[in-house]
PDB file of N, CA and C in Angstrom:
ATOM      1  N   UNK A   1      12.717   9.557   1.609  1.00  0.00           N
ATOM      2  CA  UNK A   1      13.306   8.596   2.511  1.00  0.00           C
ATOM      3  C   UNK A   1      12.229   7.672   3.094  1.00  0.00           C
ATOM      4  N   UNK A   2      10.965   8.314   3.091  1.00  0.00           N
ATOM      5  CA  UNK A   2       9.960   7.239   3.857  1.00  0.00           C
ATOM      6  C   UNK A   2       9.716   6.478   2.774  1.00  0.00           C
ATOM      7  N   UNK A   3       9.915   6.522   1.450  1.00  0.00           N
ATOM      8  CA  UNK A   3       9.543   6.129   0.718  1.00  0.00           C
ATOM      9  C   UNK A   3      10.701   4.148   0.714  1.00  0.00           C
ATOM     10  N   UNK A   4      11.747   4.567   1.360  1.00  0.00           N
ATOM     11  CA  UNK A   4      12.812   3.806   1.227  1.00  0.00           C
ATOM     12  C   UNK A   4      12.797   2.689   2.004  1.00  0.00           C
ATOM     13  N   UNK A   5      12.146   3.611   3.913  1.00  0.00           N
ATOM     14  CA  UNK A   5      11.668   2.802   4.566  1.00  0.00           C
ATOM     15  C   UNK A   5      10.749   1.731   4.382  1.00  0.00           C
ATOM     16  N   UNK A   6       9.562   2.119   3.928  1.00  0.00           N
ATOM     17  CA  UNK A   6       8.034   1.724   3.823  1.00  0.00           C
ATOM     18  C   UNK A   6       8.681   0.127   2.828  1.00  0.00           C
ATOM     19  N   UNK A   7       9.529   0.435   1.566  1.00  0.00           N
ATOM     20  CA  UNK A   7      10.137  -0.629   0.701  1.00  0.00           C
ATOM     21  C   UNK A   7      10.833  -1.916   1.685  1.00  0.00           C
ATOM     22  N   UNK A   8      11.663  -1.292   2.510  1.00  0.00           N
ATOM     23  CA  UNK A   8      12.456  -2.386   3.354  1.00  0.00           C
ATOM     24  C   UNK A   8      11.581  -2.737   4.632  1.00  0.00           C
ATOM     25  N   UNK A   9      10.334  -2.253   5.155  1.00  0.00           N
ATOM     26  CA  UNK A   9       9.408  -2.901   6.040  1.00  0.00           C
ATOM     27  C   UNK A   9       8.814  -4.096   5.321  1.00  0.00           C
ATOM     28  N   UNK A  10       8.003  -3.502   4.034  1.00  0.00           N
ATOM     29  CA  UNK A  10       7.402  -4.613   3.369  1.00  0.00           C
ATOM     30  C   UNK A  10       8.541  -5.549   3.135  1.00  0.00           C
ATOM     31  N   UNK A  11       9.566  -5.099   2.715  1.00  0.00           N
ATOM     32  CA  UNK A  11      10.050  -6.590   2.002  1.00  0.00           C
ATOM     33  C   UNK A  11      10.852  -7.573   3.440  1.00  0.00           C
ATOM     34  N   UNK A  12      11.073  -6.867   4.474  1.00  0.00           N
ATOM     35  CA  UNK A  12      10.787  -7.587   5.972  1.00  0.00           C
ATOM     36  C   UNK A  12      10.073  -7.970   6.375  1.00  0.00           C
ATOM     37  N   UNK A  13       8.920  -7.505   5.979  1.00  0.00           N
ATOM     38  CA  UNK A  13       7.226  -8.360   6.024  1.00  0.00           C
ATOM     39  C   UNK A  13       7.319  -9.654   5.250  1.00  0.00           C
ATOM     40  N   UNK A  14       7.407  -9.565   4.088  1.00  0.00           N
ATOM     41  CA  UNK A  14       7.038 -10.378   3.299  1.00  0.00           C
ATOM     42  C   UNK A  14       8.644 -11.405   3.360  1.00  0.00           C
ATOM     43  N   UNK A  15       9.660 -11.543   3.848  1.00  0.00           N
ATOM     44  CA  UNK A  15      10.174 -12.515   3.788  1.00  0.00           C
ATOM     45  C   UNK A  15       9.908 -12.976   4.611  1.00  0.00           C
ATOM     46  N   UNK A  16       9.754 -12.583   5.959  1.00  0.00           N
ATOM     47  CA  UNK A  16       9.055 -13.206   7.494  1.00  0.00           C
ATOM     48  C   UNK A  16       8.327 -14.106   7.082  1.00  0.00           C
ATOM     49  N   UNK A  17       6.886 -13.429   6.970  1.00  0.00           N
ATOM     50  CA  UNK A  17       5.432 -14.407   6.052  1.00  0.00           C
ATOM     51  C   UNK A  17       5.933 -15.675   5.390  1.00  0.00           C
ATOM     52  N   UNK A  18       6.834 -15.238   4.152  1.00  0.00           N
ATOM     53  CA  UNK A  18       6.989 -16.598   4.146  1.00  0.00           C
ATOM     54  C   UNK A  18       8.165 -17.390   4.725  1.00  0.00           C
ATOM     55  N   UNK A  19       8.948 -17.088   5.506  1.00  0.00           N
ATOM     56  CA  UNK A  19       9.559 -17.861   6.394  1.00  0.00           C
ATOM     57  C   UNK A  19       8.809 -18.612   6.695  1.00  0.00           C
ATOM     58  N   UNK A  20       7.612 -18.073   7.660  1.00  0.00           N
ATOM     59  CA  UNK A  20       6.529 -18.746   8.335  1.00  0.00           C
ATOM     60  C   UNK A  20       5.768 -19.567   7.741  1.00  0.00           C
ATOM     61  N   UNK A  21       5.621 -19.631   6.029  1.00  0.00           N
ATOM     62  CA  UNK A  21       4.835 -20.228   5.439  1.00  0.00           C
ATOM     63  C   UNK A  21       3.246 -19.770   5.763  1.00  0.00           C
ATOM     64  N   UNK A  22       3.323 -18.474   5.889  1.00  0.00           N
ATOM     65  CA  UNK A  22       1.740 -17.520   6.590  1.00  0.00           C
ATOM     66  C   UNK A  22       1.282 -16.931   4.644  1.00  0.00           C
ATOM     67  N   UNK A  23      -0.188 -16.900   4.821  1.00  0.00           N
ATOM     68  CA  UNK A  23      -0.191 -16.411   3.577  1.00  0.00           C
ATOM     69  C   UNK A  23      -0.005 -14.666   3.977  1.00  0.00           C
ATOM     70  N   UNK A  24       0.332 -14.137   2.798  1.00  0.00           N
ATOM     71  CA  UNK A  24       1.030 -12.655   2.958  1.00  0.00           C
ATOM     72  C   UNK A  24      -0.133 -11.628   3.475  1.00  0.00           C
ATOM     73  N   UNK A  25       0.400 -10.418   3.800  1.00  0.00           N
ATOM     74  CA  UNK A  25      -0.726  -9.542   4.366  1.00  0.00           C
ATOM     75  C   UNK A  25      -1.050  -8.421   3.495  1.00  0.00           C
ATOM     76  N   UNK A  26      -1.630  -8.693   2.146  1.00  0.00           N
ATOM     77  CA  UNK A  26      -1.369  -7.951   0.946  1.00  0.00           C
ATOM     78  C   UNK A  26      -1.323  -8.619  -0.108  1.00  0.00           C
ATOM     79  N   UNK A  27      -2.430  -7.927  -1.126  1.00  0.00           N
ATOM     80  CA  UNK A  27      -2.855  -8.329  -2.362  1.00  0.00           C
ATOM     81  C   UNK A  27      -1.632  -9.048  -2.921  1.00  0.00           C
ATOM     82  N   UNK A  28      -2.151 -10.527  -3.623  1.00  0.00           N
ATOM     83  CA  UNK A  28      -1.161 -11.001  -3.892  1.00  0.00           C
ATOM     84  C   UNK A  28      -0.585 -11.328  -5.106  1.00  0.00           C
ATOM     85  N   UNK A  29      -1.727  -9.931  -6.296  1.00  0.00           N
ATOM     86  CA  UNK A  29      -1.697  -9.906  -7.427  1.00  0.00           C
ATOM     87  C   UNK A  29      -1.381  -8.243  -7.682  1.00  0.00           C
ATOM     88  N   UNK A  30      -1.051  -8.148  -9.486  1.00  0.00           N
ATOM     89  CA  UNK A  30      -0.331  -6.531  -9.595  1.00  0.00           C
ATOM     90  C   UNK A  30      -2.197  -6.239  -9.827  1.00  0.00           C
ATOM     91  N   UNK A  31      -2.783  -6.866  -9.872  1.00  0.00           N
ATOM     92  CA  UNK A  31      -4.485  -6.105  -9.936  1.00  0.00           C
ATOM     93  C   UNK A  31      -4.881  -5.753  -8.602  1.00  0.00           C
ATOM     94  N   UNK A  32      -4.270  -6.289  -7.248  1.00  0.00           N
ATOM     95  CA  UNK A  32      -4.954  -5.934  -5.904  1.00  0.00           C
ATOM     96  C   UNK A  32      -4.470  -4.792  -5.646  1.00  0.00           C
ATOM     97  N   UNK A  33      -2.929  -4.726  -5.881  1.00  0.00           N
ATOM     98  CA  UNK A  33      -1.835  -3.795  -5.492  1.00  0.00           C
ATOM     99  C   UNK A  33      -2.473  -2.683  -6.341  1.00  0.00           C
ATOM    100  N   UNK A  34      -2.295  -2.337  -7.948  1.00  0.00           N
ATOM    101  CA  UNK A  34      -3.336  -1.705  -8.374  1.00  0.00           C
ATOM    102  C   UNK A  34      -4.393  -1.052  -7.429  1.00  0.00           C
ATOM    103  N   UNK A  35      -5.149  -1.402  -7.295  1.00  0.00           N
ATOM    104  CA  UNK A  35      -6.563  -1.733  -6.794  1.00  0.00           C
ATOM    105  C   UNK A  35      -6.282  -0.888  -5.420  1.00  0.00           C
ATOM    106  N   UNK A  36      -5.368  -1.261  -4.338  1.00  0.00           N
ATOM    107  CA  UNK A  36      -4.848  -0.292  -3.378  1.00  0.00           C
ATOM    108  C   UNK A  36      -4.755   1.137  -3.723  1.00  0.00           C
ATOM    109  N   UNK A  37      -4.158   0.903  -4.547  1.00  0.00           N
ATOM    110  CA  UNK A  37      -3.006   2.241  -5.126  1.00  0.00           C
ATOM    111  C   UNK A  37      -4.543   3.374  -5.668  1.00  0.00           C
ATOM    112  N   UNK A  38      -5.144   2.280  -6.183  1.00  0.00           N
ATOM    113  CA  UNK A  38      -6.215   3.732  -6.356  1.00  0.00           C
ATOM    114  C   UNK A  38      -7.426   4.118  -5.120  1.00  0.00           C
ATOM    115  N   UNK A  39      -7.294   3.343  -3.771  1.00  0.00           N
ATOM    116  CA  UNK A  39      -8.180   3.403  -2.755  1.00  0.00           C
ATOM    117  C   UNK A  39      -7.515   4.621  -2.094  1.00  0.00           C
ATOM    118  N   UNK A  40      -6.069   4.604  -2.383  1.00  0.00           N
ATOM    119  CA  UNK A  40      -5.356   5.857  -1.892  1.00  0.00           C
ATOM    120  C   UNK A  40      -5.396   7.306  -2.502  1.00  0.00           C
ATOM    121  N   UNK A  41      -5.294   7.047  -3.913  1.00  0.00           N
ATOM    122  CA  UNK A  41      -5.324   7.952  -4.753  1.00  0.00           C
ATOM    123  C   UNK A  41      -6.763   8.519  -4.770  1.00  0.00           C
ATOM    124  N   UNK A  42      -7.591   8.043  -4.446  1.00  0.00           N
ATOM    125  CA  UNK A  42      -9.206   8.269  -4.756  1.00  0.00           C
ATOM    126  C   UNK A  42      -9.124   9.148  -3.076  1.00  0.00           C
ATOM    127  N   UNK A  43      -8.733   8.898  -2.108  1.00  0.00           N
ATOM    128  CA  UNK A  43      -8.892   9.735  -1.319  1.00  0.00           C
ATOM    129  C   UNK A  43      -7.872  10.951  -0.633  1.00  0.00           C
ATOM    130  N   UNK A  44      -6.477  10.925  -1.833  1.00  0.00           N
ATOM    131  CA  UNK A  44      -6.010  12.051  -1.754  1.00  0.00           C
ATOM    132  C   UNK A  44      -6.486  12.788  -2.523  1.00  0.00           C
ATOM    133  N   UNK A  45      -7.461  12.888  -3.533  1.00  0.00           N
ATOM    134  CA  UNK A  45      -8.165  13.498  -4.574  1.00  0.00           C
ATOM    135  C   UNK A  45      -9.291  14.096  -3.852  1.00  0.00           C
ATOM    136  N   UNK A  46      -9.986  13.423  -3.028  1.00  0.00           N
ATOM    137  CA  UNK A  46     -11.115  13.494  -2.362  1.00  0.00           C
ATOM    138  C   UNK A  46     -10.653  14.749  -1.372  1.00  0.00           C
ATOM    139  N   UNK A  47      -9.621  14.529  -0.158  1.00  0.00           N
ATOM    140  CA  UNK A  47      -8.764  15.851  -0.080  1.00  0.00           C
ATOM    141  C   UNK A  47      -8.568  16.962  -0.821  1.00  0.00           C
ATOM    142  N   UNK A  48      -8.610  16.591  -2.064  1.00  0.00           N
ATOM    143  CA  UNK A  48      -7.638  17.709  -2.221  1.00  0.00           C
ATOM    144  C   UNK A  48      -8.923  19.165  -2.980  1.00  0.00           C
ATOM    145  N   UNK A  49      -9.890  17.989  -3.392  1.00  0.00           N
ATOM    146  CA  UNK A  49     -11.294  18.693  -3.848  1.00  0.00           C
ATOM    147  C   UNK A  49     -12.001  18.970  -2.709  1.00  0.00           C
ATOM    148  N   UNK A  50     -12.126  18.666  -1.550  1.00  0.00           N
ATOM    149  CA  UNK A  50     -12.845  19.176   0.036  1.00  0.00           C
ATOM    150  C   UNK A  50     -12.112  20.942   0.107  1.00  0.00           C
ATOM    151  N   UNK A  51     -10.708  20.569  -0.163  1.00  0.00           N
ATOM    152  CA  UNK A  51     -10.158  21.844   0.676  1.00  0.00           C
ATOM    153  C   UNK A  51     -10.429  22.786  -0.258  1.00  0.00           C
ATOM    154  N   UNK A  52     -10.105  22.826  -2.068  1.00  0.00           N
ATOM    155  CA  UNK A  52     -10.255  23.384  -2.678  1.00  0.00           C
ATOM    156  C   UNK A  52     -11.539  24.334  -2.458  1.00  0.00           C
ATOM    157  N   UNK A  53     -12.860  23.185  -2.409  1.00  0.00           N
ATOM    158  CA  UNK A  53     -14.265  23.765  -1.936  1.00  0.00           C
ATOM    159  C   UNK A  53     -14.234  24.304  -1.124  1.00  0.00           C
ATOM    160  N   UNK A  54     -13.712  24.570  -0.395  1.00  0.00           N
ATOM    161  CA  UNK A  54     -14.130  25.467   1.304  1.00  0.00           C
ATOM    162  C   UNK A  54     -12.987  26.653   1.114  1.00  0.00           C
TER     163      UNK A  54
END
């Protein structure tokens, strides 16, 4: 379900933005978004190898 939320914030974000004619708050290519997606992934990994170690 957060997953559902998080979809209808952004896309309330992003029609606002450009209502406003504001540039968006978020990569504005599938390489940035990408590029996110593994800044996240790189530190649930990083988690998940800390706890393992200890």
């Amino acid at each position: 379900m957060q997953i559902f939320y998080a979809l209808i914030a952004g896309l309330s974000v992003g029609l606002f933005f450009s209502w406003l004619k504001l540039p968006l708050p978020a990569p504005p290519t599938l390489v940035g978004i990408v590029g996110a997606a593994g800044v996240f992934l790189g530190s649930v990994i990083f988690r998940s190898v800390a706890a393992w170690l200890h």
